[in-house]
PDB file of N, CA and C in Angstrom:
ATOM      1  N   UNK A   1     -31.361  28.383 -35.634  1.00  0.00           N
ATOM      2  CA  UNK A   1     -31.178  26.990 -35.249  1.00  0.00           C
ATOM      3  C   UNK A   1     -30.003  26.376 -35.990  1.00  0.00           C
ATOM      4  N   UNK A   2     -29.939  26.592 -37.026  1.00  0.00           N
ATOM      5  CA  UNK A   2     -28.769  26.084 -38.210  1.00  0.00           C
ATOM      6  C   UNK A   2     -27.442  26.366 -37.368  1.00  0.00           C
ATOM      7  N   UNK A   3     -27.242  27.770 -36.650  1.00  0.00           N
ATOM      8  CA  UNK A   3     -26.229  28.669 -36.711  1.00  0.00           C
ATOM      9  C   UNK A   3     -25.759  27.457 -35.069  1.00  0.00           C
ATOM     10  N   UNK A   4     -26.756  27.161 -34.303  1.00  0.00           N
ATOM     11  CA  UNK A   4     -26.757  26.446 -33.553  1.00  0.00           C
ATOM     12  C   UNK A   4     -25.817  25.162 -33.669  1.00  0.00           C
ATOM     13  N   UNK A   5     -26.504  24.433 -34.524  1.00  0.00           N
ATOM     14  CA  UNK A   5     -26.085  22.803 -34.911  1.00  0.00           C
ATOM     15  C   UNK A   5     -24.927  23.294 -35.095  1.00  0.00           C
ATOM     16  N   UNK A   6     -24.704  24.057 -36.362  1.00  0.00           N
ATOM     17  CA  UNK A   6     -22.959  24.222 -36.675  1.00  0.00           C
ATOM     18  C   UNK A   6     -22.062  24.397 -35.431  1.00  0.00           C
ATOM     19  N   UNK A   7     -22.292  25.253 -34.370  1.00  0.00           N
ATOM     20  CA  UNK A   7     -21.383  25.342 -33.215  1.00  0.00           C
ATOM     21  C   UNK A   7     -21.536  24.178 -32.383  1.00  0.00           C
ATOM     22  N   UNK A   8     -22.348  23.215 -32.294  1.00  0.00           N
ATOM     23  CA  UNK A   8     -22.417  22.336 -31.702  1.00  0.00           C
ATOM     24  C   UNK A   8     -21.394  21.221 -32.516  1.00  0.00           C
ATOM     25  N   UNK A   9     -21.361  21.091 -33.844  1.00  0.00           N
ATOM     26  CA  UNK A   9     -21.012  20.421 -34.418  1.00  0.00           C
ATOM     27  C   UNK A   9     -19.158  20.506 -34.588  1.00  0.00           C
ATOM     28  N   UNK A  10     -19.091  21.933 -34.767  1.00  0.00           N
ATOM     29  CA  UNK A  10     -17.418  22.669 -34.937  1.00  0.00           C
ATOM     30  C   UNK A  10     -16.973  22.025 -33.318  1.00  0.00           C
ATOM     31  N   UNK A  11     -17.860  22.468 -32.231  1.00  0.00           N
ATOM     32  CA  UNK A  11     -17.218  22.256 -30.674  1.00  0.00           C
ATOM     33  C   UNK A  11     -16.864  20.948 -30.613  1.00  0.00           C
ATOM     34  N   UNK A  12     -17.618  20.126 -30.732  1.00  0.00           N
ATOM     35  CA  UNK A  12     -18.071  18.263 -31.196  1.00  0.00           C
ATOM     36  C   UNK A  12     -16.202  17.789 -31.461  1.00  0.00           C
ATOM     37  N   UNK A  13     -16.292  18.600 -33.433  1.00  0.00           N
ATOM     38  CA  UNK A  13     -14.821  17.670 -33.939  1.00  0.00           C
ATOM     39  C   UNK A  13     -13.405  18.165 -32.921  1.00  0.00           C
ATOM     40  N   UNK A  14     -13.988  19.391 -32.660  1.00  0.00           N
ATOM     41  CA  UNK A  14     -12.567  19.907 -31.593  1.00  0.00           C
ATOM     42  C   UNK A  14     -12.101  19.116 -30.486  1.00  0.00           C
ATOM     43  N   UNK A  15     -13.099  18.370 -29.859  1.00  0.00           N
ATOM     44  CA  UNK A  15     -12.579  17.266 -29.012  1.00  0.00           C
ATOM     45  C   UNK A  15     -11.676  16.451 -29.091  1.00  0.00           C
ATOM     46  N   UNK A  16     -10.910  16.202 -28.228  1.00  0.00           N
ATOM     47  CA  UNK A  16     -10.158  15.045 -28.436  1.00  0.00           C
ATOM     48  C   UNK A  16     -10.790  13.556 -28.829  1.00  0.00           C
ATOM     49  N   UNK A  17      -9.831  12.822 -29.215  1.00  0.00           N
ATOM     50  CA  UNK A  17     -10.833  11.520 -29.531  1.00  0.00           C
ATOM     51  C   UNK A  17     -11.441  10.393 -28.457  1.00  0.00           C
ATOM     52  N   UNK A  18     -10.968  10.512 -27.212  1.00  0.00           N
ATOM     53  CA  UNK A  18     -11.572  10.052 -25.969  1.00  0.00           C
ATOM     54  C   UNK A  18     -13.102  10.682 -25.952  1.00  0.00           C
ATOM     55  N   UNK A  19     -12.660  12.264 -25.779  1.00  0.00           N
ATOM     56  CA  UNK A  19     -13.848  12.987 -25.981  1.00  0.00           C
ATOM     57  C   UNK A  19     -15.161  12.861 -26.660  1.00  0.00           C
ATOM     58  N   UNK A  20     -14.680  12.377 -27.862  1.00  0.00           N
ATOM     59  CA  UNK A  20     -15.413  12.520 -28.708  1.00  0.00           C
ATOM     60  C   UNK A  20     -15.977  11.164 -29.097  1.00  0.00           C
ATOM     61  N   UNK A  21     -15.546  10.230 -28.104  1.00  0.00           N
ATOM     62  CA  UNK A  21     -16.037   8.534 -28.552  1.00  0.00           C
ATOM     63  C   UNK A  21     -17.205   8.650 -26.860  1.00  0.00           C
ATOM     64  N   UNK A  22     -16.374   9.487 -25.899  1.00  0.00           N
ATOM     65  CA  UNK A  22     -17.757   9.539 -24.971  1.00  0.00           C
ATOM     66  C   UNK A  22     -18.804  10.266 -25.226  1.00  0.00           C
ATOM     67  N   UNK A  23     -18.903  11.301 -25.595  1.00  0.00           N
ATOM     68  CA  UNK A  23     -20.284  11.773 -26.700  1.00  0.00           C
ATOM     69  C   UNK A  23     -20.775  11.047 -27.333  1.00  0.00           C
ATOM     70  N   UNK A  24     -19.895  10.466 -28.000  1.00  0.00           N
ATOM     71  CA  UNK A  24     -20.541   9.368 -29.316  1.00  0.00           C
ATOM     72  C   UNK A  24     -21.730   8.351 -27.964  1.00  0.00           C
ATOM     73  N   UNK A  25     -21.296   7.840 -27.564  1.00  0.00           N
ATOM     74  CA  UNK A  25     -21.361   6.798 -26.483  1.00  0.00           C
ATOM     75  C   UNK A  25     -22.937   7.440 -25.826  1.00  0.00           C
ATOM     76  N   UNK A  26     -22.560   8.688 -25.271  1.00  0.00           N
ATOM     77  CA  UNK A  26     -23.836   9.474 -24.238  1.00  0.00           C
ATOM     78  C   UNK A  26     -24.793   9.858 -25.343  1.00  0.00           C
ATOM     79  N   UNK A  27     -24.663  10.036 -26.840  1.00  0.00           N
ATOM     80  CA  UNK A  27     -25.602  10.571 -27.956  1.00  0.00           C
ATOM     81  C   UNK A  27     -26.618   9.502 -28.089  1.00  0.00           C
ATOM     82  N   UNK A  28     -25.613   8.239 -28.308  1.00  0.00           N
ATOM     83  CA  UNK A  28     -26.120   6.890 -28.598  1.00  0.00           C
ATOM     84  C   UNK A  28     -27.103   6.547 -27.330  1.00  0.00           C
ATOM     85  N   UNK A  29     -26.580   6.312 -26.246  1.00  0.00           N
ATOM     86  CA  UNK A  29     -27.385   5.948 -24.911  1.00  0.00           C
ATOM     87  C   UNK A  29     -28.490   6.853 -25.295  1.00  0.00           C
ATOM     88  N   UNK A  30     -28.670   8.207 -25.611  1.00  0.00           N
ATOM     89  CA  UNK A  30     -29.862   8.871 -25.444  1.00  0.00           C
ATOM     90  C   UNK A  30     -31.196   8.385 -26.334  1.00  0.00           C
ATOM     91  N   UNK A  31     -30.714   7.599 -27.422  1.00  0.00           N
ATOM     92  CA  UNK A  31     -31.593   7.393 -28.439  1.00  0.00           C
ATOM     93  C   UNK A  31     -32.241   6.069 -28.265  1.00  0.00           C
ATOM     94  N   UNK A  32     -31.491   4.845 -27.182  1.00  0.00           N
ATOM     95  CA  UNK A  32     -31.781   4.006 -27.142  1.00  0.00           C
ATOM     96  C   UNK A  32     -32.885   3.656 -25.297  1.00  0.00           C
ATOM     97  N   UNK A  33     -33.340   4.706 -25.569  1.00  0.00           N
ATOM     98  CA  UNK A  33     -34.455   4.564 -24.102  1.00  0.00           C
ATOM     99  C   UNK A  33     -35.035   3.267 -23.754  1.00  0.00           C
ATOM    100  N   UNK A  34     -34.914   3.107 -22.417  1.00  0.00           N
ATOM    101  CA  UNK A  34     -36.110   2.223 -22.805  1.00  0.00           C
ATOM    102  C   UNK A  34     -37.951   2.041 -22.728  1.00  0.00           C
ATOM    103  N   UNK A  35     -37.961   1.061 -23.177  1.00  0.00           N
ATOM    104  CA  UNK A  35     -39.660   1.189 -23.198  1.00  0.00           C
ATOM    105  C   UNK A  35     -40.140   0.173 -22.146  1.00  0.00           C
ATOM    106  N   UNK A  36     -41.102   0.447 -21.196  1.00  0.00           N
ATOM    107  CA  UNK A  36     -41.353  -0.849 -20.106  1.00  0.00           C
ATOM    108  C   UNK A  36     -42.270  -1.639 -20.523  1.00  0.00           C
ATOM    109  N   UNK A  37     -43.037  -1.018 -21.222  1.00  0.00           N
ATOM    110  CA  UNK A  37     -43.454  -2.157 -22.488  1.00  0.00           C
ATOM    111  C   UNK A  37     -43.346  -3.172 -22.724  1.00  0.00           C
ATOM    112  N   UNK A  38     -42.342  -2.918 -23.495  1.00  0.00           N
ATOM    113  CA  UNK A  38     -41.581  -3.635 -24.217  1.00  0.00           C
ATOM    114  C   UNK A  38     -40.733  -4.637 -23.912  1.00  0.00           C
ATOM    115  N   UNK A  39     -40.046  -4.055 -22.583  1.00  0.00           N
ATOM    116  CA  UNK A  39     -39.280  -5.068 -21.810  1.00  0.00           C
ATOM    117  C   UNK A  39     -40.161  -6.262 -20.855  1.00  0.00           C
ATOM    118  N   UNK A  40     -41.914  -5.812 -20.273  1.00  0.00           N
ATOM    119  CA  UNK A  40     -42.287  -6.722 -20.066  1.00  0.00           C
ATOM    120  C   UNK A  40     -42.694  -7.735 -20.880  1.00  0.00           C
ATOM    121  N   UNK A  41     -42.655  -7.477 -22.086  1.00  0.00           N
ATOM    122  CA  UNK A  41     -43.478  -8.357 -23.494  1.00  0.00           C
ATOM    123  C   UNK A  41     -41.829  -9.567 -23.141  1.00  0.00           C
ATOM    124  N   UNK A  42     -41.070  -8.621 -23.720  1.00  0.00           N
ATOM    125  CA  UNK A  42     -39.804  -9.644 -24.069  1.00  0.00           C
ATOM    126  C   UNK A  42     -39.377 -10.320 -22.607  1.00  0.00           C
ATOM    127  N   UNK A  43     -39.843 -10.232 -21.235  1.00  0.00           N
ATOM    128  CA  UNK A  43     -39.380 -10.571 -20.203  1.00  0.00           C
ATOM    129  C   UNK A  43     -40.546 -12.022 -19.803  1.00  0.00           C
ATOM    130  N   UNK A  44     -41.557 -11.770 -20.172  1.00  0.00           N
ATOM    131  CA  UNK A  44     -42.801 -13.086 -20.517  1.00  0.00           C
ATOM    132  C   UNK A  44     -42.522 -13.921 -21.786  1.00  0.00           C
ATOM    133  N   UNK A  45     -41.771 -13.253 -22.302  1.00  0.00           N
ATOM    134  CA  UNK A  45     -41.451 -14.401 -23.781  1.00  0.00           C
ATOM    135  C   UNK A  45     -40.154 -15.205 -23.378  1.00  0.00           C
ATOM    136  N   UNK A  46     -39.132 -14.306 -22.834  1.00  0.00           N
ATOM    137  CA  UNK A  46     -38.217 -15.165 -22.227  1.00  0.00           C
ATOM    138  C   UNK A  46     -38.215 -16.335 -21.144  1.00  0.00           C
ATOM    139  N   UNK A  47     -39.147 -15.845 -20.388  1.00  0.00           N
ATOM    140  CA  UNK A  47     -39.746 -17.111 -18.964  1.00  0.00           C
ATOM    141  C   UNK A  47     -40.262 -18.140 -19.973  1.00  0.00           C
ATOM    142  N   UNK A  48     -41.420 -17.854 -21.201  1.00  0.00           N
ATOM    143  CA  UNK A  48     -41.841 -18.939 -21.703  1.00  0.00           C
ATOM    144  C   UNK A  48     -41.122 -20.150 -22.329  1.00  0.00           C
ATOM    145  N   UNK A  49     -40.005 -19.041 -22.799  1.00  0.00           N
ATOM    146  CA  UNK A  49     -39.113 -19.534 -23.470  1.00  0.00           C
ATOM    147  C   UNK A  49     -38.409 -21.327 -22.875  1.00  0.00           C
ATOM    148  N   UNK A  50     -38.007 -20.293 -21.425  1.00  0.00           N
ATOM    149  CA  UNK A  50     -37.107 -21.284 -20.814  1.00  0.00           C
ATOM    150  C   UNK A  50     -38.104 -22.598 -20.484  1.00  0.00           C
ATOM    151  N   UNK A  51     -39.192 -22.011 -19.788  1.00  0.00           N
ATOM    152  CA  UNK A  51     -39.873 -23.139 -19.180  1.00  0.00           C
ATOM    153  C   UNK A  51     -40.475 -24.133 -19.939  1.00  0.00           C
ATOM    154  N   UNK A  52     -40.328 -23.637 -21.432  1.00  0.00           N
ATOM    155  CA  UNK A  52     -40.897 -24.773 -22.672  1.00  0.00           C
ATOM    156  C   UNK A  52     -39.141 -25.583 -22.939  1.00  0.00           C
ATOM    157  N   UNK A  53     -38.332 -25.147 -22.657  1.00  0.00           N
ATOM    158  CA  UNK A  53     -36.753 -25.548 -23.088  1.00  0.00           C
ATOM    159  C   UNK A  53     -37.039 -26.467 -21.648  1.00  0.00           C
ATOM    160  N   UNK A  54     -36.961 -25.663 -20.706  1.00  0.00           N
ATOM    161  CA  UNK A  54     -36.468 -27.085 -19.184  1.00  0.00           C
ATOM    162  C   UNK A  54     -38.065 -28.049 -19.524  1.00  0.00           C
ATOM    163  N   UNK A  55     -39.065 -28.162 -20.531  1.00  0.00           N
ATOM    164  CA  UNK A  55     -39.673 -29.282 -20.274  1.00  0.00           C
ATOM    165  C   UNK A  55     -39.840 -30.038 -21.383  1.00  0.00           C
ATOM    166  N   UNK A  56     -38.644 -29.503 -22.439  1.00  0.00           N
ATOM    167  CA  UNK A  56     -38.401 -30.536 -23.045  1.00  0.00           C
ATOM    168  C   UNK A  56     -39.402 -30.243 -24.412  1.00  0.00           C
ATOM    169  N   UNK A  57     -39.882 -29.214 -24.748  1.00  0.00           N
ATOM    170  CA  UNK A  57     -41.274 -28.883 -25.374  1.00  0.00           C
ATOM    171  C   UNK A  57     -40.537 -28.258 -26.940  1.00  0.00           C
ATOM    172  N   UNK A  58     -39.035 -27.357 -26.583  1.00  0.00           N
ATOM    173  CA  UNK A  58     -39.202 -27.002 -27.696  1.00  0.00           C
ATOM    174  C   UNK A  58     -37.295 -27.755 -28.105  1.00  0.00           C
ATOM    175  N   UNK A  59     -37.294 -27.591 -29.836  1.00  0.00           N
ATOM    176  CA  UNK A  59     -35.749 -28.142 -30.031  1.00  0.00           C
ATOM    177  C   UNK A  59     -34.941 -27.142 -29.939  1.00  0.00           C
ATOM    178  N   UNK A  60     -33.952 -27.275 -29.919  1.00  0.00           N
ATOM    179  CA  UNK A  60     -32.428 -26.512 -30.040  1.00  0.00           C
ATOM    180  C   UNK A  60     -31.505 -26.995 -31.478  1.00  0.00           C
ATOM    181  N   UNK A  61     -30.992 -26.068 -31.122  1.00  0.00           N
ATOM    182  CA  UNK A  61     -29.659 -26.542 -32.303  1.00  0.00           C
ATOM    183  C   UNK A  61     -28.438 -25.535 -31.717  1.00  0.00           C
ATOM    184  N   UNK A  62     -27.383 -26.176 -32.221  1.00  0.00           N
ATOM    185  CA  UNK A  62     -25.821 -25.634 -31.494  1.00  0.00           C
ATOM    186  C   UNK A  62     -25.736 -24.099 -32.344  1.00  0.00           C
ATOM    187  N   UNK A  63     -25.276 -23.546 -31.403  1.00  0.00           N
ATOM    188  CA  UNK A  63     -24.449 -22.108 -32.489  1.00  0.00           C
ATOM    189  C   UNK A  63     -23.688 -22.516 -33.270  1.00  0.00           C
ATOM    190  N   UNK A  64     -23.157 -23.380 -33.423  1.00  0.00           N
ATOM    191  CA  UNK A  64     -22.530 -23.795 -34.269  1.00  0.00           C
ATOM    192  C   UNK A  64     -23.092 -23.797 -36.080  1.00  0.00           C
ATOM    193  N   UNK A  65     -24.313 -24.688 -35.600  1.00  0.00           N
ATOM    194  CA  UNK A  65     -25.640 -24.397 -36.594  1.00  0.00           C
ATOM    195  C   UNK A  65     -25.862 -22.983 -37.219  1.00  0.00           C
ATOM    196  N   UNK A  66     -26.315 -22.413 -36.083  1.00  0.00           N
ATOM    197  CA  UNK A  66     -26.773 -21.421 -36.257  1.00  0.00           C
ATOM    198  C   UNK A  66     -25.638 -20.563 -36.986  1.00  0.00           C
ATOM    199  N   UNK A  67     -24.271 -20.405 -36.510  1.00  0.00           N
ATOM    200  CA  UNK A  67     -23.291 -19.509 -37.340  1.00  0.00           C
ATOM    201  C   UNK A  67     -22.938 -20.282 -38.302  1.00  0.00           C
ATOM    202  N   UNK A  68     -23.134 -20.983 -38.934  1.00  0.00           N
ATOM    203  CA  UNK A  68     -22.966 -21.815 -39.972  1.00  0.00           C
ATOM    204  C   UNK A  68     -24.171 -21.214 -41.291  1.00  0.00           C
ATOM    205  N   UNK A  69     -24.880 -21.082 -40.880  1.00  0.00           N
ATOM    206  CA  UNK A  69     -26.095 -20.885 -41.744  1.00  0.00           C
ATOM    207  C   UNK A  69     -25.905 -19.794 -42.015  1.00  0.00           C
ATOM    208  N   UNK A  70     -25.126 -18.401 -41.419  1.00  0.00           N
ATOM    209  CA  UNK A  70     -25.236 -17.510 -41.500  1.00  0.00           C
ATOM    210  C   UNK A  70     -23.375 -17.050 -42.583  1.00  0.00           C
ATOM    211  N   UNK A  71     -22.725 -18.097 -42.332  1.00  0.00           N
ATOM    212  CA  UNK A  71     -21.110 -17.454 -42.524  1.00  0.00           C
ATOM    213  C   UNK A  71     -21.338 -17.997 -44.478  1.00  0.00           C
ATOM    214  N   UNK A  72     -22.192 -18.285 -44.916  1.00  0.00           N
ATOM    215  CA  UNK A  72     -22.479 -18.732 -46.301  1.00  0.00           C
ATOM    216  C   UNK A  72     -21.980 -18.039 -47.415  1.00  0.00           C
TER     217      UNK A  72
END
């Protein structure tokens, strides 16, 4: 398996760097699956979200705020 990774790894840097930023790219996509889960949890939190914002229920503050608090 070792002897494996290494040829995968030697073939990998031999790429050109286009090459080797779309691997990067297709490695990354592979790790970030998604979960339907997960996306319905966060897709009911977002509706709540809005429909408490259009009735006036919850506050806001500007990004402005918000990147302010953070650039400290």
């Amino acid at each position: 398996m070792a002897t494996a990774r290494k040829d995968v790894i030697e073939s990998a840097l031999s790429l050109s760097t286009v090459e080797r930023v779309e691997l990067v790219e297709l490695l990354l996509k592979s790790l970030d699956a998604p979960n339907k889960s997960i996306d319905a949890v966060w897709a009911e939190e977002s509706e709540f979200r809005v429909d408490a914002y259009e009735a006036g229920e919850i506050k806001t503050v500007s990004s402005e705020q918000v990147f302010s608090k953070y650039q400290k």
